[in-house]
PDB file of N, CA and C in Angstrom:
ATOM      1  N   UNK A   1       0.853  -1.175   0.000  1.00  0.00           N
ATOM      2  CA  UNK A   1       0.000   0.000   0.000  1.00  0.00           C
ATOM      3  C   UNK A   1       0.900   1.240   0.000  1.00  0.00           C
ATOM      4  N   UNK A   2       0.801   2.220  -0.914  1.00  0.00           N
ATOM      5  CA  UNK A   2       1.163   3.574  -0.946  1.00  0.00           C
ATOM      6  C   UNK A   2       0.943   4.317   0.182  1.00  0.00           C
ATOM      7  N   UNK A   3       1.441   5.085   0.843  1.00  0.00           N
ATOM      8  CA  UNK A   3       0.782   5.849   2.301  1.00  0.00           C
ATOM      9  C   UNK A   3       1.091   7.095   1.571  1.00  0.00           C
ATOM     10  N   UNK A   4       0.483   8.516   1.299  1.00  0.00           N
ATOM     11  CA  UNK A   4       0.899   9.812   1.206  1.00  0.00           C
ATOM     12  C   UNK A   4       0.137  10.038   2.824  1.00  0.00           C
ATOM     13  N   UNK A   5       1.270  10.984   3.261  1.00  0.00           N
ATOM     14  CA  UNK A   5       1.133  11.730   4.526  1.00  0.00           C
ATOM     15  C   UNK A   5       1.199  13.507   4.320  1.00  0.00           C
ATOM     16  N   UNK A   6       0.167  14.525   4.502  1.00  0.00           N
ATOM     17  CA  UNK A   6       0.403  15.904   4.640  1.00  0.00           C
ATOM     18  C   UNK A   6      -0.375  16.222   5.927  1.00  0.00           C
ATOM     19  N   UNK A   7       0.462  17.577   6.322  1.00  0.00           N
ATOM     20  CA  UNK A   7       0.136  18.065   7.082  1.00  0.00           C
ATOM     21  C   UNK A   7      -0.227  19.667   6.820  1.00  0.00           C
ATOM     22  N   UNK A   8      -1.428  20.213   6.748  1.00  0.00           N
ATOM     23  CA  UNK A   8      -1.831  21.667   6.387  1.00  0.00           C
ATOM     24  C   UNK A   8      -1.868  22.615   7.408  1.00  0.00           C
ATOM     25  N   UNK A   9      -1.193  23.531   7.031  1.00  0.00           N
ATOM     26  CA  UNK A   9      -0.829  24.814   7.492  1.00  0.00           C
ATOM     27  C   UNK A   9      -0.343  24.689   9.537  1.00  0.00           C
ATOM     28  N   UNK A  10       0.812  23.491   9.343  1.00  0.00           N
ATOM     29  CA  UNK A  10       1.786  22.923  10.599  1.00  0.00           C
ATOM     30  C   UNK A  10       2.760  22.040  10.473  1.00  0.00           C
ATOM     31  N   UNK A  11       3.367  22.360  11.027  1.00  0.00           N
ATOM     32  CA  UNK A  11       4.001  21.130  11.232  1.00  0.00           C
ATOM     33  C   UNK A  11       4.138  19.790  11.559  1.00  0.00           C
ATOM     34  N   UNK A  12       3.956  18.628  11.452  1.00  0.00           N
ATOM     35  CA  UNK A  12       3.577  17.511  12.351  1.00  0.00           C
ATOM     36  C   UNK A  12       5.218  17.028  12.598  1.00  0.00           C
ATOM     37  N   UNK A  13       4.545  16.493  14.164  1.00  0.00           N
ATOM     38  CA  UNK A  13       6.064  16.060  14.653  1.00  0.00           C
ATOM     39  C   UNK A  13       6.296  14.428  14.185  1.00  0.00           C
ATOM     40  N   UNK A  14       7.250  14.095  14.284  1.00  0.00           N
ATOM     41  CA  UNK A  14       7.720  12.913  14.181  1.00  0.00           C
ATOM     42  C   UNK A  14       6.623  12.000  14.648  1.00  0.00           C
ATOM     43  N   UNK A  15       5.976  11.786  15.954  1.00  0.00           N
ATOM     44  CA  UNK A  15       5.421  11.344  16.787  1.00  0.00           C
ATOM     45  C   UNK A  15       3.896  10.847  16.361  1.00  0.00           C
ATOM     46  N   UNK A  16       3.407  11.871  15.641  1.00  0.00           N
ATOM     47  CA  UNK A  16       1.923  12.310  15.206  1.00  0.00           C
ATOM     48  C   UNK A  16       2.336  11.644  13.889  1.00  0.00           C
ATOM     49  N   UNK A  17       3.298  11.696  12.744  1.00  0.00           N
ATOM     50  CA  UNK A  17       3.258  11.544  11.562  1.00  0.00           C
ATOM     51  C   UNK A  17       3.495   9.795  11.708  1.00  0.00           C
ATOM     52  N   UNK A  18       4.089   9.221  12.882  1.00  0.00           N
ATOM     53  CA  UNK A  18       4.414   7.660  12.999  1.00  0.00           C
ATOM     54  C   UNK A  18       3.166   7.007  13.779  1.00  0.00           C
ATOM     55  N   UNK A  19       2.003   7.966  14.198  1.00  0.00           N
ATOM     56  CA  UNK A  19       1.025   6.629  15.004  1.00  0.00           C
ATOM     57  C   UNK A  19       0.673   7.013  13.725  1.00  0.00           C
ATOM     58  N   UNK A  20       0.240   8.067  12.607  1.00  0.00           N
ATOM     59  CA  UNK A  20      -1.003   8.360  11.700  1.00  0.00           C
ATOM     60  C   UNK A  20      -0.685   7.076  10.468  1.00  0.00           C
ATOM     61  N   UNK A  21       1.102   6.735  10.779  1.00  0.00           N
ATOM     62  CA  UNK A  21       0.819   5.864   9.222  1.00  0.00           C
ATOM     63  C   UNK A  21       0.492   4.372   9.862  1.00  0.00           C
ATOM     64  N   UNK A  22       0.926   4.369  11.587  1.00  0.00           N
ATOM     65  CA  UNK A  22       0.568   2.962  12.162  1.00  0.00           C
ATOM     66  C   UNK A  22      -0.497   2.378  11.840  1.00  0.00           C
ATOM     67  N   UNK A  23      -1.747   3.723  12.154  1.00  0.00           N
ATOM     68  CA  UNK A  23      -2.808   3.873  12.374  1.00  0.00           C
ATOM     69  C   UNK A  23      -2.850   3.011  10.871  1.00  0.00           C
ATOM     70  N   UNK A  24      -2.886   3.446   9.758  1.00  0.00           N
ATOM     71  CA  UNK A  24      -3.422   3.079   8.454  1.00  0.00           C
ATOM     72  C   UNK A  24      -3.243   2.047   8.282  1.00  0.00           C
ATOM     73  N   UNK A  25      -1.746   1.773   8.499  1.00  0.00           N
ATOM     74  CA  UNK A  25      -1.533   0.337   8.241  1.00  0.00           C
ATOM     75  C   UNK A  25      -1.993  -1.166   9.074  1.00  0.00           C
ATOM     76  N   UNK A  26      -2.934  -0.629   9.768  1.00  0.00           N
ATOM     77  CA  UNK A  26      -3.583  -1.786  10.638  1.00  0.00           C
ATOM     78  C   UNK A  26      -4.929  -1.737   9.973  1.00  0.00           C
ATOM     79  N   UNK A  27      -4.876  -1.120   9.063  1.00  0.00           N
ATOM     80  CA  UNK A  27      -6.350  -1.105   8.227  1.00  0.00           C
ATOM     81  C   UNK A  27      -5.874  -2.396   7.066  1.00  0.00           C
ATOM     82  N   UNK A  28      -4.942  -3.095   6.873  1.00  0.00           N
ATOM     83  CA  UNK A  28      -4.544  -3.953   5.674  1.00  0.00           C
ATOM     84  C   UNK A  28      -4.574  -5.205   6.290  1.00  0.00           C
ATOM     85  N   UNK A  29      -5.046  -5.774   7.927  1.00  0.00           N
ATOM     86  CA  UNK A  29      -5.736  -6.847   8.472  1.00  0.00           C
ATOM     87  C   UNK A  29      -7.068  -7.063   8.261  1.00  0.00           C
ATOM     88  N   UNK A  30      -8.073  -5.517   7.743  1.00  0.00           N
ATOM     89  CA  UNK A  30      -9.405  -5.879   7.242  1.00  0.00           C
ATOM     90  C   UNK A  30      -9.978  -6.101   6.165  1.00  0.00           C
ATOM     91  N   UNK A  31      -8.659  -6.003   5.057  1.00  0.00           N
ATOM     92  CA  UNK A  31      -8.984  -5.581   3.882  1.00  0.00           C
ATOM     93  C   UNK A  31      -7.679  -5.938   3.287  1.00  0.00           C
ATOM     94  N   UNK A  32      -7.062  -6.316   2.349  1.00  0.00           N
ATOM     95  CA  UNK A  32      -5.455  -6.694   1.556  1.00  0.00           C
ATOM     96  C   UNK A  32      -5.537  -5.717   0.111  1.00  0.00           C
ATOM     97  N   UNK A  33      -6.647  -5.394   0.149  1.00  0.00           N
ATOM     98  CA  UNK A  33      -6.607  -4.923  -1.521  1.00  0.00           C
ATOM     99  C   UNK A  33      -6.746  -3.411  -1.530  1.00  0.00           C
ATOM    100  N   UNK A  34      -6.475  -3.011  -0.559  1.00  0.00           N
ATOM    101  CA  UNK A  34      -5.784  -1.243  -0.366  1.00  0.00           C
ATOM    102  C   UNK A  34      -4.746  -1.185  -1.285  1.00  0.00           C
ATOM    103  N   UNK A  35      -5.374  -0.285  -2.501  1.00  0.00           N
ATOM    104  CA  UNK A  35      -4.090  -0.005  -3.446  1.00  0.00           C
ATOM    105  C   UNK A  35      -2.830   1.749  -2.508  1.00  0.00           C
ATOM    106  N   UNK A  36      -3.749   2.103  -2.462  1.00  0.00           N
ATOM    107  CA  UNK A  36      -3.189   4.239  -1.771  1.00  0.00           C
ATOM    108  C   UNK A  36      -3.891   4.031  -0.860  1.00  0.00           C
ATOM    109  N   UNK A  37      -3.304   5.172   0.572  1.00  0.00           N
ATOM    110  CA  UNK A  37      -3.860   6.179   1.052  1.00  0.00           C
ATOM    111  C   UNK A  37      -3.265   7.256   1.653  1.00  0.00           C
ATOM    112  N   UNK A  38      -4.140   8.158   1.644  1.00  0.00           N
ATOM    113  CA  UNK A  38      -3.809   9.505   1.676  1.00  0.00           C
ATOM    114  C   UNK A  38      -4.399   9.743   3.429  1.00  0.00           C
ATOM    115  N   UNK A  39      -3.339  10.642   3.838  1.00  0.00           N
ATOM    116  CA  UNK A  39      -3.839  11.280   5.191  1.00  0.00           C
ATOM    117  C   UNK A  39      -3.587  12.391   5.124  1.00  0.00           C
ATOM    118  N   UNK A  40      -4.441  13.355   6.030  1.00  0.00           N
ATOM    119  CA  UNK A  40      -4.376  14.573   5.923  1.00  0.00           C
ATOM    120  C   UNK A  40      -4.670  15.313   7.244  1.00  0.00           C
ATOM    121  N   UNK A  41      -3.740  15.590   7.628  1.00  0.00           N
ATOM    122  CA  UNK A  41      -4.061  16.318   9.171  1.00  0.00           C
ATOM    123  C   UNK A  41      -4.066  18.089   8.728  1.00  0.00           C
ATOM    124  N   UNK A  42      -5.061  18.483   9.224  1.00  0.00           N
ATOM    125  CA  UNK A  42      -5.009  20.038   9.779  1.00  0.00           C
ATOM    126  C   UNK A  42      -5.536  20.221  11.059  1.00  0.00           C
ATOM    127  N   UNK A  43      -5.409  21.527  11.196  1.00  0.00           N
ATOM    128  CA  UNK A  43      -5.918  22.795  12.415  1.00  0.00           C
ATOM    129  C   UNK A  43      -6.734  23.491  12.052  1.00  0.00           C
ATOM    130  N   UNK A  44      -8.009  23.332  12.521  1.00  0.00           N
ATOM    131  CA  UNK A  44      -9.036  24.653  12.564  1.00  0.00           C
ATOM    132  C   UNK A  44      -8.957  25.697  14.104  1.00  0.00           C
ATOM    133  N   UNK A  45      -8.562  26.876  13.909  1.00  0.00           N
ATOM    134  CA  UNK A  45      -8.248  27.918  14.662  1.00  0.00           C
ATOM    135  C   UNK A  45      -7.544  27.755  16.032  1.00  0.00           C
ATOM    136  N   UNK A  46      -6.932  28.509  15.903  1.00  0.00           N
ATOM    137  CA  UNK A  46      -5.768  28.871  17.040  1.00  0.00           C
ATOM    138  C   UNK A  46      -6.888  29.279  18.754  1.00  0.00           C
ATOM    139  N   UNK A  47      -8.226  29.498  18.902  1.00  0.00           N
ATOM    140  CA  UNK A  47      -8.992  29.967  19.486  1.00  0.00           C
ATOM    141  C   UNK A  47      -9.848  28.548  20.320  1.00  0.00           C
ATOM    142  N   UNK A  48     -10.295  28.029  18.783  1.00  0.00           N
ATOM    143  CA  UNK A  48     -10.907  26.509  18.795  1.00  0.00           C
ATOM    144  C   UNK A  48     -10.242  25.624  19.166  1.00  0.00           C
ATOM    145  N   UNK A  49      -8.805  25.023  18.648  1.00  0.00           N
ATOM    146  CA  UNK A  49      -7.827  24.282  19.090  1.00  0.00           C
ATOM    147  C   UNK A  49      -8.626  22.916  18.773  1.00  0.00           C
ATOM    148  N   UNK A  50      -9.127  22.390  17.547  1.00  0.00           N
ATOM    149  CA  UNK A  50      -9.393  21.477  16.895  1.00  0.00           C
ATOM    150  C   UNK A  50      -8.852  20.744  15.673  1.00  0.00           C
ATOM    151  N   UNK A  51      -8.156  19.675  15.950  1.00  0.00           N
ATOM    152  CA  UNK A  51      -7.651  18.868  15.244  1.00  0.00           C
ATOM    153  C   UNK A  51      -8.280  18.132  14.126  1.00  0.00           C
ATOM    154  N   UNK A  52      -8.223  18.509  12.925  1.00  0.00           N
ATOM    155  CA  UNK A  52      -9.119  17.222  12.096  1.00  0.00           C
ATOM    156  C   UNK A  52      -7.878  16.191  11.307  1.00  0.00           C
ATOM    157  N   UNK A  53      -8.202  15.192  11.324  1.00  0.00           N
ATOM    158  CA  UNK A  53      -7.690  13.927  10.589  1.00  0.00           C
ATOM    159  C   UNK A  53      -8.692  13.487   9.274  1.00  0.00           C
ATOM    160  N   UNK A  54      -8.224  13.200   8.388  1.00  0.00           N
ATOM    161  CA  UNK A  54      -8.992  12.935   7.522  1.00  0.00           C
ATOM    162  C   UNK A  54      -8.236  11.910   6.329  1.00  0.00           C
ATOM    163  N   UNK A  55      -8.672  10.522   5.857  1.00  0.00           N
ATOM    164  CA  UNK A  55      -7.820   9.655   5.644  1.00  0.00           C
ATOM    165  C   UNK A  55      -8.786   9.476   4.088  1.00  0.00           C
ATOM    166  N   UNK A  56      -8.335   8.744   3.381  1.00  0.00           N
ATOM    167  CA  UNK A  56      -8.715   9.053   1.869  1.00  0.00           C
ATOM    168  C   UNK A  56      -8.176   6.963   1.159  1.00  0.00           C
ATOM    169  N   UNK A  57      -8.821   6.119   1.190  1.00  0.00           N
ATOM    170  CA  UNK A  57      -8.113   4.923   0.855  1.00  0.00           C
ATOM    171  C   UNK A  57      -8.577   4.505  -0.706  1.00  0.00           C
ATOM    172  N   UNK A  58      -8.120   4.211  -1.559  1.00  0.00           N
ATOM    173  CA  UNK A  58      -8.005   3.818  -2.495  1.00  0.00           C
ATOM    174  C   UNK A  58      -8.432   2.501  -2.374  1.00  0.00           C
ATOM    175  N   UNK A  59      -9.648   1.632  -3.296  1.00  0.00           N
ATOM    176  CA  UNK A  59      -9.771   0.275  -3.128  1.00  0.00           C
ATOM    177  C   UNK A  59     -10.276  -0.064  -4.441  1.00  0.00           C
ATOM    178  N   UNK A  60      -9.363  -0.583  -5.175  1.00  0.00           N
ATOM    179  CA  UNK A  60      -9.937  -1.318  -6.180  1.00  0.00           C
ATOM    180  C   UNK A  60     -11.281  -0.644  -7.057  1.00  0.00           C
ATOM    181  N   UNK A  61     -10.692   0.671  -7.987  1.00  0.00           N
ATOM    182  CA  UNK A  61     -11.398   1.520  -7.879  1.00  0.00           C
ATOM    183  C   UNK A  61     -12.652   2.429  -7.189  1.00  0.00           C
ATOM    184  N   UNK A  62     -12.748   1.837  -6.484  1.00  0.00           N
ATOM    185  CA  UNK A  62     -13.617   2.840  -4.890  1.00  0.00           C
ATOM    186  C   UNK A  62     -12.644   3.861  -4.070  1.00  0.00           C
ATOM    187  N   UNK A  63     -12.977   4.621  -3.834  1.00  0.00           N
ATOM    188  CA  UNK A  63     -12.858   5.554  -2.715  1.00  0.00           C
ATOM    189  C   UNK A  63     -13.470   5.671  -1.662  1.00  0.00           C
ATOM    190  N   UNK A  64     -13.094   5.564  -0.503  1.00  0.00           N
ATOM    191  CA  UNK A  64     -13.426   5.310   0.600  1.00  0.00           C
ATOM    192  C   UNK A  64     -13.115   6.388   1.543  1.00  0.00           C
ATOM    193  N   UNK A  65     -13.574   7.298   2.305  1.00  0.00           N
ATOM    194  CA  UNK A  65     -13.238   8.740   3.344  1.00  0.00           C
ATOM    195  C   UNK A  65     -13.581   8.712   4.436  1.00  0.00           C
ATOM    196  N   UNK A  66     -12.934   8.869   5.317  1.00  0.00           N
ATOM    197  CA  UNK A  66     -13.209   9.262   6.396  1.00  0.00           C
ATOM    198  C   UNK A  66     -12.639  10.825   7.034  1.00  0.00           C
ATOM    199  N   UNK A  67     -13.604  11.284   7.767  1.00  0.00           N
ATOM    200  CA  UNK A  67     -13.393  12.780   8.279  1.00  0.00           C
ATOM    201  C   UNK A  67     -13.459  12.660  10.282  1.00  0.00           C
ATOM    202  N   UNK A  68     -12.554  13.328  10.558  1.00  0.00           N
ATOM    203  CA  UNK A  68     -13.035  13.307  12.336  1.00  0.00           C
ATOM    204  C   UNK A  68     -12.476  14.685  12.947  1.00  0.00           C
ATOM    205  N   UNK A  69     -12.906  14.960  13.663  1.00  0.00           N
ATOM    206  CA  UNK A  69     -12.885  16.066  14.654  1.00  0.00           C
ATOM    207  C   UNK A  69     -12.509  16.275  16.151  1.00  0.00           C
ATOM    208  N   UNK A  70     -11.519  16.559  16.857  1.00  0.00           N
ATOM    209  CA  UNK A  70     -11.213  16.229  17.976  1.00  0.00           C
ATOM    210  C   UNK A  70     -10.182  17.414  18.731  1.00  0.00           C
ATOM    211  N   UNK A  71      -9.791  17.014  20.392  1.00  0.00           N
ATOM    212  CA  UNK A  71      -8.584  18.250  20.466  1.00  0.00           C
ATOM    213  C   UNK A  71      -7.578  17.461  20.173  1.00  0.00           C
ATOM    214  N   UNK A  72      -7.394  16.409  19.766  1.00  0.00           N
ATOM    215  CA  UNK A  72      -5.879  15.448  19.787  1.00  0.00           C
ATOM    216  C   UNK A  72      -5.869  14.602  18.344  1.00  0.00           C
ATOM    217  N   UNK A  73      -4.406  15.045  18.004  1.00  0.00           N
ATOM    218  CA  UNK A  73      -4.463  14.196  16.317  1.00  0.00           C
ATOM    219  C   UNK A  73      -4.511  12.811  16.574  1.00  0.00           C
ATOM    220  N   UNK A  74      -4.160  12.327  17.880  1.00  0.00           N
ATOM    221  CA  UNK A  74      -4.217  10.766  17.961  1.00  0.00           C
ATOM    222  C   UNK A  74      -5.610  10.348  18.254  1.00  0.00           C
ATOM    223  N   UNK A  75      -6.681  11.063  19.002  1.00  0.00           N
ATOM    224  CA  UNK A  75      -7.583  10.844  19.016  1.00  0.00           C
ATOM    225  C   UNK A  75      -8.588  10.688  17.697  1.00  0.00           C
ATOM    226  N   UNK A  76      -8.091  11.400  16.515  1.00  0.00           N
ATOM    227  CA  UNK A  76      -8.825  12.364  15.793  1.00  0.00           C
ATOM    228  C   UNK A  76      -8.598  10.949  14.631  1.00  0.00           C
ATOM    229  N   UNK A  77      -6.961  10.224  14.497  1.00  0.00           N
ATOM    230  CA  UNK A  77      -7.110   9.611  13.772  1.00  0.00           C
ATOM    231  C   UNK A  77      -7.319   8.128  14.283  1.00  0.00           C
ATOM    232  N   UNK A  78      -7.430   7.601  15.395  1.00  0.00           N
ATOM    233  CA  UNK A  78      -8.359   6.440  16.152  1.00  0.00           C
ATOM    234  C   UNK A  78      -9.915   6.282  15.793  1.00  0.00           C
ATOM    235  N   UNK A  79     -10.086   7.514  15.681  1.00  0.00           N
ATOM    236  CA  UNK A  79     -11.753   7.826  15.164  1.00  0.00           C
ATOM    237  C   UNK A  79     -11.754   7.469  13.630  1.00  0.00           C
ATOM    238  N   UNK A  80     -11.350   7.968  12.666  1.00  0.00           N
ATOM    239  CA  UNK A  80     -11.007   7.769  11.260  1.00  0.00           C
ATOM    240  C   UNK A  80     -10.379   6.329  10.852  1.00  0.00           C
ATOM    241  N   UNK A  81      -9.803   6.042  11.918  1.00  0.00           N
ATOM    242  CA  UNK A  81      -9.640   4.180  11.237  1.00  0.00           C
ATOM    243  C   UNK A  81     -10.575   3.124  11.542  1.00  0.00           C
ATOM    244  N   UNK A  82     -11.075   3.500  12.866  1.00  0.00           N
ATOM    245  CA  UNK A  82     -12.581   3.256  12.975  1.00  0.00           C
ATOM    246  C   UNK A  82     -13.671   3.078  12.200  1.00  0.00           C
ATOM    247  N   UNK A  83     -13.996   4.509  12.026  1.00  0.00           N
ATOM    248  CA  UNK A  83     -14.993   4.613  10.770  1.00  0.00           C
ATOM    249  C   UNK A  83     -14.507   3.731   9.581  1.00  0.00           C
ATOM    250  N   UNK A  84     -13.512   3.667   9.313  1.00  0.00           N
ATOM    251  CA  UNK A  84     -12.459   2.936   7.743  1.00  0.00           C
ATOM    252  C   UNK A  84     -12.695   1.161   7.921  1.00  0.00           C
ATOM    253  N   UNK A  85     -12.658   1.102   8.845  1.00  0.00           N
ATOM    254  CA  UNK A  85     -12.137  -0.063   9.579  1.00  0.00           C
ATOM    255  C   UNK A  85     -14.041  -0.655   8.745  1.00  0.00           C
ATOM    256  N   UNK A  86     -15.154  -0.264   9.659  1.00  0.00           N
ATOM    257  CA  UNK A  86     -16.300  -0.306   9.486  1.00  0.00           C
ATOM    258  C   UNK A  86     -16.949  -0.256   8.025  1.00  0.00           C
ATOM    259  N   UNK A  87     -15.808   0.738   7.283  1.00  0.00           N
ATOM    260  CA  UNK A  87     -16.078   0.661   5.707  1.00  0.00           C
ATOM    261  C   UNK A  87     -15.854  -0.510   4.951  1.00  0.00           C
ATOM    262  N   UNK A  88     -14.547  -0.978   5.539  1.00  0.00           N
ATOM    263  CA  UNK A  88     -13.563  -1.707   4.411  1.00  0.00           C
ATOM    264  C   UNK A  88     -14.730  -3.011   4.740  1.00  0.00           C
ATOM    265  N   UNK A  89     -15.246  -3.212   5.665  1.00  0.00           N
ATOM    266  CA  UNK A  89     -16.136  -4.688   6.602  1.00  0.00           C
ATOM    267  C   UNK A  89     -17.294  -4.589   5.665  1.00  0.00           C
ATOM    268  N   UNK A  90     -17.513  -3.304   5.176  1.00  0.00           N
ATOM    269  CA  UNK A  90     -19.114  -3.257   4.278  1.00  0.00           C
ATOM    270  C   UNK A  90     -18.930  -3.472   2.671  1.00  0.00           C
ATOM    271  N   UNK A  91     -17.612  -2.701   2.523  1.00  0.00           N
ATOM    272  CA  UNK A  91     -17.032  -3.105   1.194  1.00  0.00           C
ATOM    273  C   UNK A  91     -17.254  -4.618   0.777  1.00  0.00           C
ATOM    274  N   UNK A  92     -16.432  -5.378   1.417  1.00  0.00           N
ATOM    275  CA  UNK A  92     -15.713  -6.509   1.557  1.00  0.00           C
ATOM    276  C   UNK A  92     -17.344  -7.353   1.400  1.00  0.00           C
ATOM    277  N   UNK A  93     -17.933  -7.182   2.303  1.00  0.00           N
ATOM    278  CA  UNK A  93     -18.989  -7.973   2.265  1.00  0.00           C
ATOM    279  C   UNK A  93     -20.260  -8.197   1.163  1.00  0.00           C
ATOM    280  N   UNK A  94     -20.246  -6.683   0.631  1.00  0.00           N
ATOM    281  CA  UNK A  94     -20.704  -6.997  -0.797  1.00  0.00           C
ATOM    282  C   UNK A  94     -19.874  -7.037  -1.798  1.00  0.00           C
ATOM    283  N   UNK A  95     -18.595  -6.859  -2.105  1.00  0.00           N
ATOM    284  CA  UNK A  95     -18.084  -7.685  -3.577  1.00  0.00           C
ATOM    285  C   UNK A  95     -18.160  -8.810  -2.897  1.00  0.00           C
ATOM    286  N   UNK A  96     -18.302  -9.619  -1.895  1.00  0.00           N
ATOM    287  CA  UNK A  96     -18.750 -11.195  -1.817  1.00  0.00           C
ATOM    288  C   UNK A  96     -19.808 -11.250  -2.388  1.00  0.00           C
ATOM    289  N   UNK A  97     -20.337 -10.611  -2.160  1.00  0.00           N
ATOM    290  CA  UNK A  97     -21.957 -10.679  -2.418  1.00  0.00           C
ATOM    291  C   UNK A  97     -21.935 -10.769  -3.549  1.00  0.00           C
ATOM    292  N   UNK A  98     -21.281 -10.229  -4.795  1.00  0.00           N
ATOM    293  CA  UNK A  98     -21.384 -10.051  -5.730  1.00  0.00           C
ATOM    294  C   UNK A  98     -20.941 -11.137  -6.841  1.00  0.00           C
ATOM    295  N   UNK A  99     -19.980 -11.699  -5.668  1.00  0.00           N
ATOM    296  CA  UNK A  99     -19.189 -13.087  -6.564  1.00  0.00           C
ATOM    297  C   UNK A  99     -19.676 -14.013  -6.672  1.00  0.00           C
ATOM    298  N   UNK A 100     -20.325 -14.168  -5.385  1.00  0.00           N
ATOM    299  CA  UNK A 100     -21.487 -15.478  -5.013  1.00  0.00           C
ATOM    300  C   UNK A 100     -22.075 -15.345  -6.282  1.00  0.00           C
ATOM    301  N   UNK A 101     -22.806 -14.176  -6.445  1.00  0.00           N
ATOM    302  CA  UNK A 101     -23.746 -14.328  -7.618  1.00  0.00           C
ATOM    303  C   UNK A 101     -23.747 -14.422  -9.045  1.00  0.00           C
ATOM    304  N   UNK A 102     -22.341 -14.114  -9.308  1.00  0.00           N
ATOM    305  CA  UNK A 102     -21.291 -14.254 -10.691  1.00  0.00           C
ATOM    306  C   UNK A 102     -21.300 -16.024 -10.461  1.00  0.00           C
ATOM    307  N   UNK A 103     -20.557 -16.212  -9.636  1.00  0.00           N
ATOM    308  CA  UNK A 103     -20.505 -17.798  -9.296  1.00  0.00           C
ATOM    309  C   UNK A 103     -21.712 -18.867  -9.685  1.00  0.00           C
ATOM    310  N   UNK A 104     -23.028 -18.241  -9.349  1.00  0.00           N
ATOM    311  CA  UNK A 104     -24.200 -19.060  -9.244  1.00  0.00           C
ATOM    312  C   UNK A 104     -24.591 -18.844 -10.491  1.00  0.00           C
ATOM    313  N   UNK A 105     -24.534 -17.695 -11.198  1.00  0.00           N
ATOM    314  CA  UNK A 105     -24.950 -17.933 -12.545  1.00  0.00           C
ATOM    315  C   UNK A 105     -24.001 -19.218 -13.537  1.00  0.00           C
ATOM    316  N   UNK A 106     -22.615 -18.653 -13.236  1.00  0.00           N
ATOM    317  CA  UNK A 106     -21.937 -19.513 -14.026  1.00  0.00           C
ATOM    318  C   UNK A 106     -22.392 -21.435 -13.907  1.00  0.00           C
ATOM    319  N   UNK A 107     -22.369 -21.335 -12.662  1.00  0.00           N
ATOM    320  CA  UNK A 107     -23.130 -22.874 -12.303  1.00  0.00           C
ATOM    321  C   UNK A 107     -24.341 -23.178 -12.931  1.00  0.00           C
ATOM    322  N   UNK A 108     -25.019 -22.466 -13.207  1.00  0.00           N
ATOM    323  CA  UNK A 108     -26.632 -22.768 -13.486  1.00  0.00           C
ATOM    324  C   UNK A 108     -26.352 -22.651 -15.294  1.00  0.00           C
ATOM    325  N   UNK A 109     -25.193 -22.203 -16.042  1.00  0.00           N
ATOM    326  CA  UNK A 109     -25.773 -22.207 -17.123  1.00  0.00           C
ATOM    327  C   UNK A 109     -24.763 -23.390 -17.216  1.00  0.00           C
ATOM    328  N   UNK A 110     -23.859 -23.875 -16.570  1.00  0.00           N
ATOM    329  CA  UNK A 110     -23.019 -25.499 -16.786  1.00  0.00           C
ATOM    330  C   UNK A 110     -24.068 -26.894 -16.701  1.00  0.00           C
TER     331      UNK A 110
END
């Protein structure tokens, strides 16, 4: 899997940029056929002090997003692999769905 990592309008430390790609890459135990993904951390206001994470996965032509909101980027992207985590489980379960039924035709016209 490709990982792109940015960080908008900050810096990310070492620390934040190594759980965010951990984080992703424990998404390839629910799913193997993650071609990319993209992460994207920003800051909404210096006042607000809100962290968003926002992760972007590539699957076998699908796109898949998740968005989260939080005061902590580790929190922010725990939430976003979550949600991903929950995607890739819905994905997955209908292209089964779909094969089964590729499958059953092919049987029925043998």
């Amino acid at each position: 899997m490709q990982t792109l990592f940015t960080a908008r309008r900050f810096r990310a430390r070492a620390e934040i940029k190594e759980h965010a790609l951990e984080a992703v890459k424990k998404l390839d135990k629910f799913y193997d056929g993650i071609v990319k993904a993209s992460i994207i951390l920003s800051f909404e206001g210096a006042a607000k002090n809100i962290k968003i994470a926002e992760v972007n996965l590539h699957v076998h032509g699908v796109l898949l997003s998740a968005k989260e909101k939080s005061d902590d980027y580790r929190k922010s992207m725990d939430l976003v692999v979550e949600k991903l985590a929950s995607q890739l489980a819905k994905y997955k379960t209908k292209s089964r769905m779909k094969d089964k039924g590729l499958v059953r035709s092919l049987k029925e016209k043998s």
